[in-house]
C-alpha atoms as a PDB file:
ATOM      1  CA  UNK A   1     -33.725-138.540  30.771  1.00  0.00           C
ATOM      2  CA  UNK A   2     -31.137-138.616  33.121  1.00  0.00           C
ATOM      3  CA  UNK A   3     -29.443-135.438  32.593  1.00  0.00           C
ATOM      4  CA  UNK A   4     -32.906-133.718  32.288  1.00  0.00           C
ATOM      5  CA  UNK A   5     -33.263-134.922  35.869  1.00  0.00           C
ATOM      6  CA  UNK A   6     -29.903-133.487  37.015  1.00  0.00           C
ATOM      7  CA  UNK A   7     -30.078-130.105  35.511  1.00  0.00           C
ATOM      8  CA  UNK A   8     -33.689-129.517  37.461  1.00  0.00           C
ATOM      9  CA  UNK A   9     -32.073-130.861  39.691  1.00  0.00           C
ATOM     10  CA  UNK A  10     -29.597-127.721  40.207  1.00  0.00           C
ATOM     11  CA  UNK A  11     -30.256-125.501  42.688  1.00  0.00           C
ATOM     12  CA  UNK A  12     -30.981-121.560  41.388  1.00  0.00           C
ATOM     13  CA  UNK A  13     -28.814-118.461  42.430  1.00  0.00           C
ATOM     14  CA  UNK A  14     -30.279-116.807  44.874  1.00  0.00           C
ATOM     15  CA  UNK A  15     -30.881-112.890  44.602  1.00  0.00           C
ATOM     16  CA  UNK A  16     -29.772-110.978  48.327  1.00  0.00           C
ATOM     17  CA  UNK A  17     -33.148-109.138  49.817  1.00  0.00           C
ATOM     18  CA  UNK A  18     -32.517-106.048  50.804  1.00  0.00           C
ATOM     19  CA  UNK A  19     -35.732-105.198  52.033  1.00  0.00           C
ATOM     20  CA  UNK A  20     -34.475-105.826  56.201  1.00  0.00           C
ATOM     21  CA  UNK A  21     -31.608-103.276  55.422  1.00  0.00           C
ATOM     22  CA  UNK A  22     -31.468-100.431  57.790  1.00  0.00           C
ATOM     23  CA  UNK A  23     -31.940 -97.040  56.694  1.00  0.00           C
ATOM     24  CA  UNK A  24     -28.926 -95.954  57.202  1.00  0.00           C
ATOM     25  CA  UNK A  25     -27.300 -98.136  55.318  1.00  0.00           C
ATOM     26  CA  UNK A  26     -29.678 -96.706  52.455  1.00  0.00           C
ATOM     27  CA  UNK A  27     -29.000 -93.242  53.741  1.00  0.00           C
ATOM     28  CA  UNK A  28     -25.735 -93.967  53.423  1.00  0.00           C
ATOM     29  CA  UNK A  29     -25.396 -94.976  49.575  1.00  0.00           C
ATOM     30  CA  UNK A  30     -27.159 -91.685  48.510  1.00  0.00           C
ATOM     31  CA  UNK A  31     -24.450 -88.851  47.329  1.00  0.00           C
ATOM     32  CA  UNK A  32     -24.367 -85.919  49.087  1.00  0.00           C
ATOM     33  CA  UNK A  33     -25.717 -82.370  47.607  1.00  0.00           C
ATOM     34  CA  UNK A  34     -22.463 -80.642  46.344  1.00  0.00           C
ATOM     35  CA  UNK A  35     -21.172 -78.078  48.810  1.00  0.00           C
ATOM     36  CA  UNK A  36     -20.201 -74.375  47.332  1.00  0.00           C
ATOM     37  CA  UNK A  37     -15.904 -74.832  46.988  1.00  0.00           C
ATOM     38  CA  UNK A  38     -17.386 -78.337  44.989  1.00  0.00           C
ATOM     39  CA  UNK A  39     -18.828 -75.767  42.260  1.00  0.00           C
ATOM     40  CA  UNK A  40     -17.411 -75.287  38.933  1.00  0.00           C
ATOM     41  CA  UNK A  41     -15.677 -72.336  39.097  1.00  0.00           C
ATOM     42  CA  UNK A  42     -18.225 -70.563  36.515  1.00  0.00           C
ATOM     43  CA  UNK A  43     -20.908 -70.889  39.378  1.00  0.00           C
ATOM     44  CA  UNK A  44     -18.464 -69.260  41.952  1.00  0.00           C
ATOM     45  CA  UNK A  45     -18.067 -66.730  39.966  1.00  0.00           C
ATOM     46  CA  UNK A  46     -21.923 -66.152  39.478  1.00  0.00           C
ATOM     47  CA  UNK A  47     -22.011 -66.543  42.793  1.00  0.00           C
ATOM     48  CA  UNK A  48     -19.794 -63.378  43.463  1.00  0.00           C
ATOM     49  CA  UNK A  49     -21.203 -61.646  40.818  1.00  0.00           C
ATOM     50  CA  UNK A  50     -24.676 -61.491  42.331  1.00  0.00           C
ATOM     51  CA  UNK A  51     -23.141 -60.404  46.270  1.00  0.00           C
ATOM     52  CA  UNK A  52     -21.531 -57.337  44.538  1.00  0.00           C
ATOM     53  CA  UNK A  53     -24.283 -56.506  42.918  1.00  0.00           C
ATOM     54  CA  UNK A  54     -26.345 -55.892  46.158  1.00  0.00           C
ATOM     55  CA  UNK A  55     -23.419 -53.843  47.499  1.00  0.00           C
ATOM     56  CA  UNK A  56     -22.472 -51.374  44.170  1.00  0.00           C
ATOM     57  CA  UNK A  57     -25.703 -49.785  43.077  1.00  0.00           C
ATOM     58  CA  UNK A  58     -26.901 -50.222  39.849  1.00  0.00           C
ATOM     59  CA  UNK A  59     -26.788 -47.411  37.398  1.00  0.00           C
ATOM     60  CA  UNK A  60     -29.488 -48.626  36.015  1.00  0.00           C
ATOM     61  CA  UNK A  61     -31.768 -47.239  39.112  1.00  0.00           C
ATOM     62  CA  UNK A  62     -30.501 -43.757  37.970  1.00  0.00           C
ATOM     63  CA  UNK A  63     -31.272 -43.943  34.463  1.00  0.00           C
ATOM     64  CA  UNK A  64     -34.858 -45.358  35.591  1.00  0.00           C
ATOM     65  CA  UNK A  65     -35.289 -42.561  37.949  1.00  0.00           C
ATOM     66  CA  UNK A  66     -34.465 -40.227  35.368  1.00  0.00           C
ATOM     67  CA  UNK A  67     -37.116 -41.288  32.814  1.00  0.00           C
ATOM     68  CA  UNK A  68     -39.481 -41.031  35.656  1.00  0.00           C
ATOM     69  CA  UNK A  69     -39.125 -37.545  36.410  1.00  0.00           C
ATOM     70  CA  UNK A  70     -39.088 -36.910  32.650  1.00  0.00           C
ATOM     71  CA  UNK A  71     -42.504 -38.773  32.057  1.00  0.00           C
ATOM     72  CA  UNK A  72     -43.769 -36.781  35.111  1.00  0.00           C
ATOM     73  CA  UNK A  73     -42.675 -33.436  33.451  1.00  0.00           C
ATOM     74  CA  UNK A  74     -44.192 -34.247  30.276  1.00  0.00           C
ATOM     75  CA  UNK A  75     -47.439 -35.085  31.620  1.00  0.00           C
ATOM     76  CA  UNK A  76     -47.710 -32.170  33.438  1.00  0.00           C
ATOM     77  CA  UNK A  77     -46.547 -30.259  30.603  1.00  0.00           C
ATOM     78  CA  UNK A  78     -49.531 -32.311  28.446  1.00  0.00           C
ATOM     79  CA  UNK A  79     -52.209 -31.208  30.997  1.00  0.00           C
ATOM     80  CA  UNK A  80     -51.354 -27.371  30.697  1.00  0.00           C
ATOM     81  CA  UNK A  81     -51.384 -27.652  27.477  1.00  0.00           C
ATOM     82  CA  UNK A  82     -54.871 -29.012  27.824  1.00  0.00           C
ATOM     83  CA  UNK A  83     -56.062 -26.434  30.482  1.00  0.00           C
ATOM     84  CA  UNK A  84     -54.842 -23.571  27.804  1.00  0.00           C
ATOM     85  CA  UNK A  85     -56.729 -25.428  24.869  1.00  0.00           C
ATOM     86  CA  UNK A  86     -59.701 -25.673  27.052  1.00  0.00           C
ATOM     87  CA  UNK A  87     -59.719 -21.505  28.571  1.00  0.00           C
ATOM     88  CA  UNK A  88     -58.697 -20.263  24.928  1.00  0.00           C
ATOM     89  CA  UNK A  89     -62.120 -21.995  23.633  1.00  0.00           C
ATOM     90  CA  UNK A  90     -63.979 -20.963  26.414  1.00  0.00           C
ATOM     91  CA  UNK A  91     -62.715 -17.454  25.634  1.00  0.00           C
ATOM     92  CA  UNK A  92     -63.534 -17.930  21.725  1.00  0.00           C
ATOM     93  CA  UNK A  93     -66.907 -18.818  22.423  1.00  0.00           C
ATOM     94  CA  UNK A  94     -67.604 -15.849  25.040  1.00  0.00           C
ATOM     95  CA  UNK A  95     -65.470 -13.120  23.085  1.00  0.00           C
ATOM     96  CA  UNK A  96     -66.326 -14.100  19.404  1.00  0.00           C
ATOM     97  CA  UNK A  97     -68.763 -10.866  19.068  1.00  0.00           C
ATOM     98  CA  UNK A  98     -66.935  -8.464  21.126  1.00  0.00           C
ATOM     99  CA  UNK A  99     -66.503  -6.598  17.978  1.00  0.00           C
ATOM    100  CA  UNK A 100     -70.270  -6.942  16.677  1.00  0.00           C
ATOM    101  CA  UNK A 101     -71.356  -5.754  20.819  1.00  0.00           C
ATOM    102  CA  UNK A 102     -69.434  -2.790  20.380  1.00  0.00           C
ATOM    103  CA  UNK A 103     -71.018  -1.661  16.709  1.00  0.00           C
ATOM    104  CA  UNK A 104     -73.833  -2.160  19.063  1.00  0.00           C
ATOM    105  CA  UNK A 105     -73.453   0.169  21.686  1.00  0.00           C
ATOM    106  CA  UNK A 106     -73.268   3.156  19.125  1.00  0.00           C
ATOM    107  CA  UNK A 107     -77.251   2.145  18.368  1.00  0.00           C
ATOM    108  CA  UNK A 108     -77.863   2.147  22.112  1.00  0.00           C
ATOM    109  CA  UNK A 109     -76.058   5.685  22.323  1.00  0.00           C
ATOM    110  CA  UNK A 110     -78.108   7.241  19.708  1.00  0.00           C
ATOM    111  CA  UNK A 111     -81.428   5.807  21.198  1.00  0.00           C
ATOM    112  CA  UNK A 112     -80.652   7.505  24.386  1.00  0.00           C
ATOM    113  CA  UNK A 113     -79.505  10.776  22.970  1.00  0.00           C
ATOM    114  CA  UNK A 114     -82.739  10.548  20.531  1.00  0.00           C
ATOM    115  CA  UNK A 115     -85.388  10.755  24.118  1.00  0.00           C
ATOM    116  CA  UNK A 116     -83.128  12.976  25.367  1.00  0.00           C
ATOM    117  CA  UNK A 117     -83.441  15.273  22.844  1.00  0.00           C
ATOM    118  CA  UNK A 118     -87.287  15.885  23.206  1.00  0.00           C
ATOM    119  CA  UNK A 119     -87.977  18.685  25.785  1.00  0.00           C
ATOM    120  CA  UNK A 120     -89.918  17.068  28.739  1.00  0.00           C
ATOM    121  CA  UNK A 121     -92.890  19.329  28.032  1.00  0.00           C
ATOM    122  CA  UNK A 122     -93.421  17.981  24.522  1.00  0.00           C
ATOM    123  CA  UNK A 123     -92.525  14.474  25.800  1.00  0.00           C
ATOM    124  CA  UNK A 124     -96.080  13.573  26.836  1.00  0.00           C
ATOM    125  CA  UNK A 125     -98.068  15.090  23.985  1.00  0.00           C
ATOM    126  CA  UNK A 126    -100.000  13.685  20.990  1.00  0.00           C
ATOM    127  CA  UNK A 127     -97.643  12.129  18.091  1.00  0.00           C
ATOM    128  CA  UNK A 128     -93.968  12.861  20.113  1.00  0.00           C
ATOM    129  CA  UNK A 129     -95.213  10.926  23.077  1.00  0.00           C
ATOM    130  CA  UNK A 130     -96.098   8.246  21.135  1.00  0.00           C
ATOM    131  CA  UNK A 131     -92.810   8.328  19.222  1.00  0.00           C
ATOM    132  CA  UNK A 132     -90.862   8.811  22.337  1.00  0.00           C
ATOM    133  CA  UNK A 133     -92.745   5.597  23.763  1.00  0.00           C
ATOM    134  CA  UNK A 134     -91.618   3.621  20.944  1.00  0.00           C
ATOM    135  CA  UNK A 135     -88.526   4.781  20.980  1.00  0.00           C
ATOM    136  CA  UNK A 136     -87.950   3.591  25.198  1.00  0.00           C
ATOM    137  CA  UNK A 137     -89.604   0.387  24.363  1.00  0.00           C
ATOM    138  CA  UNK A 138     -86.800  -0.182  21.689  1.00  0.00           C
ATOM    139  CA  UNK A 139     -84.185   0.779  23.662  1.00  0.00           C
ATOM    140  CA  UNK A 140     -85.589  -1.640  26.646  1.00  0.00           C
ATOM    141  CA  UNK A 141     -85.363  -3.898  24.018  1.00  0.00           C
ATOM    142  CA  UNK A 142     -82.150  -3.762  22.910  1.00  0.00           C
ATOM    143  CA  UNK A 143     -80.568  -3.661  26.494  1.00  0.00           C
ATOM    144  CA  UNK A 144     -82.253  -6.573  27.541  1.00  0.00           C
ATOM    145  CA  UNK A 145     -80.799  -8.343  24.726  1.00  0.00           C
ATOM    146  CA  UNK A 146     -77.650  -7.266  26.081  1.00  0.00           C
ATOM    147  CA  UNK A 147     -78.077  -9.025  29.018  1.00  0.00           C
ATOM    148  CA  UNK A 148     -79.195 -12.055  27.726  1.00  0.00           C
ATOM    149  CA  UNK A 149     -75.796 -12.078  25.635  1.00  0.00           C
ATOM    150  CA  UNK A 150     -73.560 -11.257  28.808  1.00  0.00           C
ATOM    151  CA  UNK A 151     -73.225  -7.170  28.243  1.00  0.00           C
ATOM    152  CA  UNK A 152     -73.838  -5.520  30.794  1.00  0.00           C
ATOM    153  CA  UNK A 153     -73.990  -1.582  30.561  1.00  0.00           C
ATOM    154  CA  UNK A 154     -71.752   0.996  32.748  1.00  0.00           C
ATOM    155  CA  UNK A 155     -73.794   4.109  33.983  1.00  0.00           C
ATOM    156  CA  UNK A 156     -71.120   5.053  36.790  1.00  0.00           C
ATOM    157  CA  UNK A 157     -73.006   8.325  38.532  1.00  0.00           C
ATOM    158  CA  UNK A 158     -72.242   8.955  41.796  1.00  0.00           C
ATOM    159  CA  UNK A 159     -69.532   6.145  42.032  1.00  0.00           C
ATOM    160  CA  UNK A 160     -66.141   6.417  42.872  1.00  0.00           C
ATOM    161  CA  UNK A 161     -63.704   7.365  39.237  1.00  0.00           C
ATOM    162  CA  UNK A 162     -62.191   4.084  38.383  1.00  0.00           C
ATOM    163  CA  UNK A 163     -59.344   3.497  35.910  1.00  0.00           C
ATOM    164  CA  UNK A 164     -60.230   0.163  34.900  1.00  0.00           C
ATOM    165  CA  UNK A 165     -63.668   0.773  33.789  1.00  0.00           C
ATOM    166  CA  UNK A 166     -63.863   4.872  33.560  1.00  0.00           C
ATOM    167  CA  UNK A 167     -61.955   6.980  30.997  1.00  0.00           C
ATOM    168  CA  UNK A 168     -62.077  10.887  32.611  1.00  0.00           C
ATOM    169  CA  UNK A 169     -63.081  13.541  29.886  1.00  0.00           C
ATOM    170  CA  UNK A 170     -62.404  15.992  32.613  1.00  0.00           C
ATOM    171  CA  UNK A 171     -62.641  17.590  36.052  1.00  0.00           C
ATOM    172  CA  UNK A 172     -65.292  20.256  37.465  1.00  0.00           C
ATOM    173  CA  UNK A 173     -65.311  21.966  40.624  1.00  0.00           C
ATOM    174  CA  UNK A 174     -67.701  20.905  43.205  1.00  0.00           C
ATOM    175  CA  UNK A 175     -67.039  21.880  46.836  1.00  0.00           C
ATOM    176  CA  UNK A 176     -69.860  19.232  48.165  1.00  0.00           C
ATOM    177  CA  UNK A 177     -68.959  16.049  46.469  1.00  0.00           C
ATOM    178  CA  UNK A 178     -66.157  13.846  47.731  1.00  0.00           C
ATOM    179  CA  UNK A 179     -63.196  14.793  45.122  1.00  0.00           C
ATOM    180  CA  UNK A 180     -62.981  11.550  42.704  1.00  0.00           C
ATOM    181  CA  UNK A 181     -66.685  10.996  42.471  1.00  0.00           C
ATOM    182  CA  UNK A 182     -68.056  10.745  38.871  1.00  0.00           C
ATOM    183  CA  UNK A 183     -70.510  13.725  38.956  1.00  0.00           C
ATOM    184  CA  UNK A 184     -71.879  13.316  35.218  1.00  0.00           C
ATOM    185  CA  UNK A 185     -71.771  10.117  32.279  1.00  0.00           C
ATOM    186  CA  UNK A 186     -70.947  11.599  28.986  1.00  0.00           C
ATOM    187  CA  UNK A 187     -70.951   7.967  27.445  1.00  0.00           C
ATOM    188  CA  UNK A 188     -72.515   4.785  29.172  1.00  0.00           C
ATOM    189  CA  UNK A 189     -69.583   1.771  28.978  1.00  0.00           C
ATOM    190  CA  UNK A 190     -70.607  -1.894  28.777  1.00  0.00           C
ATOM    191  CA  UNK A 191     -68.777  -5.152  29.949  1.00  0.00           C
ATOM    192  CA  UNK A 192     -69.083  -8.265  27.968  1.00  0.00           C
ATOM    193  CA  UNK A 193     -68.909 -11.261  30.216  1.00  0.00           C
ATOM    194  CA  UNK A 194     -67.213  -9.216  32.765  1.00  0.00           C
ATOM    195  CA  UNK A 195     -64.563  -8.326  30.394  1.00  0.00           C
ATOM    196  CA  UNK A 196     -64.488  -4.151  29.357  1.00  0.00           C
ATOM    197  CA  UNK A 197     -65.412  -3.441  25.701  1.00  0.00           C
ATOM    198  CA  UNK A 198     -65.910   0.094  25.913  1.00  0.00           C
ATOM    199  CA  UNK A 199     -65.276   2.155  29.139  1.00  0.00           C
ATOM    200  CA  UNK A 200     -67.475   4.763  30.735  1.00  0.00           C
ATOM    201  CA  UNK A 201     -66.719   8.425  29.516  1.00  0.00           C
ATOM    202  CA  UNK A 202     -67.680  10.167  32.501  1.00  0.00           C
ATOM    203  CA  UNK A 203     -66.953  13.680  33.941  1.00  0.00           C
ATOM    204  CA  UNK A 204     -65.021  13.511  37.741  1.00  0.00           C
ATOM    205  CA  UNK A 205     -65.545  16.120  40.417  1.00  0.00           C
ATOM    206  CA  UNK A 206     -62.416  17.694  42.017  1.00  0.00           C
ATOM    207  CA  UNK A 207     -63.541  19.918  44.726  1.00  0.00           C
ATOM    208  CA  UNK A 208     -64.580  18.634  48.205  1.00  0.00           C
ATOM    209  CA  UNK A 209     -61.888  18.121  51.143  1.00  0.00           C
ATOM    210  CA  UNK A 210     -59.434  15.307  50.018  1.00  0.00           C
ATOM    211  CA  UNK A 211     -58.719  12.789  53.352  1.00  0.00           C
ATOM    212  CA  UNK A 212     -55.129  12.497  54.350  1.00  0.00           C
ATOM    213  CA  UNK A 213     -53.262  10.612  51.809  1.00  0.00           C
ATOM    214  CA  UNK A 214     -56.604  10.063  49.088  1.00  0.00           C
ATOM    215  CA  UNK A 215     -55.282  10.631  45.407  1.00  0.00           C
ATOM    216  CA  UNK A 216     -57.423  10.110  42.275  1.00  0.00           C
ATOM    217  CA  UNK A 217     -56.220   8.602  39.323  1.00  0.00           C
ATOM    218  CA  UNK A 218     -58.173  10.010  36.061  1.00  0.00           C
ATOM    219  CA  UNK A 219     -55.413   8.161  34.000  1.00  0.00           C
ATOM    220  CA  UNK A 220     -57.414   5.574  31.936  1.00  0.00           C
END
């Protein structure tokens, strides 16, 4: 009992209280943040790395600037390509019976020359009137389904001779038409969607007083 007494009796250690410190003092045990020359010297050198780096330019902004200006070249390329793709099917689709329009042409030719054939005096009597009637109607037919097709027909009289539509069988004299001017049409042309699939065989007049400097062409 007695020595259970003595040993309560013992006074505990007592534990310091920092809590009334200053904070300085607390300021004071914290390490400082290491400064740059405290760096390992692998960090230095990273360090270094990355300021010469801004100053040398990078090759790589070459190279990149080179694939650019190949990409743009390419795409550009790419959309021509489309452009063509897209004009030669437009051109397909409008030009696909050139060759069937001009087989066609011969029928209207041989229409024309058929009511040009009758003399006007039989023209308008009994059975050849009537025949000659049917005969206009068909060839208003036929020419009106030229237009609706995009042909359009080339009956140059009185026009000025021109190479890209007109082929010149040849010249006559004619003192009172301006020389050039397409005096007679031996064989009507036609265009097909503005493009020439048969030109205009026409006759050209060559007399008349030529203006200073006028020349006429006749070469198809």
């Amino acid at each position: 009992m007695t020595t259970q007494k003595q040993q309560s009796a013992d006074p505990q250690p007592e534990t310091p209280d920092t809590s009334d410190r200053p904070a300085e003092e607390a300021a004071a045990q914290t390490p400082d943040a290491p400064a740059a020359a405290d760096l390992p010297e692998s960090e230095q050198e990273i360090l270094e790395a990355l300021a010469d780096d801004t100053a040398v330019p990078d090759p790589r902004d070459q190279e990149i600037a080179e694939l650019k200006d190949k990409l743009l070249r390419a795409a550009a390329e790419t959309e021509n390509i489309r452009r063509r793709s897209v004009r030669d099917r437009e051109d397909a689709h409008k030009f696909a019976i050139s060759r069937f329009a001009q087989d066609l042409c011969e029928i209207a030719d041989n229409l024309g020359r058929a009511i040009a054939a009758v003399p006007a005096d039989q023209a308008k009597e009994g059975v050849v009137a009537t025949v000659i009637e049917g005969v206009e109607m068909t060839e208003r037919t036929l020419l009106s389904v030229f237009e609706r097709h995009g042909m359009t027909m080339i009956d140059p009289v009185g026009e000025k001779f021109d190479p890209n539509l007109h082929e010149a069988m040849t010249e006559i004299e004619d003192p009172s038409t301006a020389p050039g001017t397409i005096v007679q049409v031996f064989q009507t042309g036609f265009l097909l969607n503005d493009r020439l699939i048969r030109p205009a065989r026409v006759i050209v007049a060559r007399g008349g007083k030529k203006e200073v400097g006028e020349t006429v062409d006749t070469v198809a």
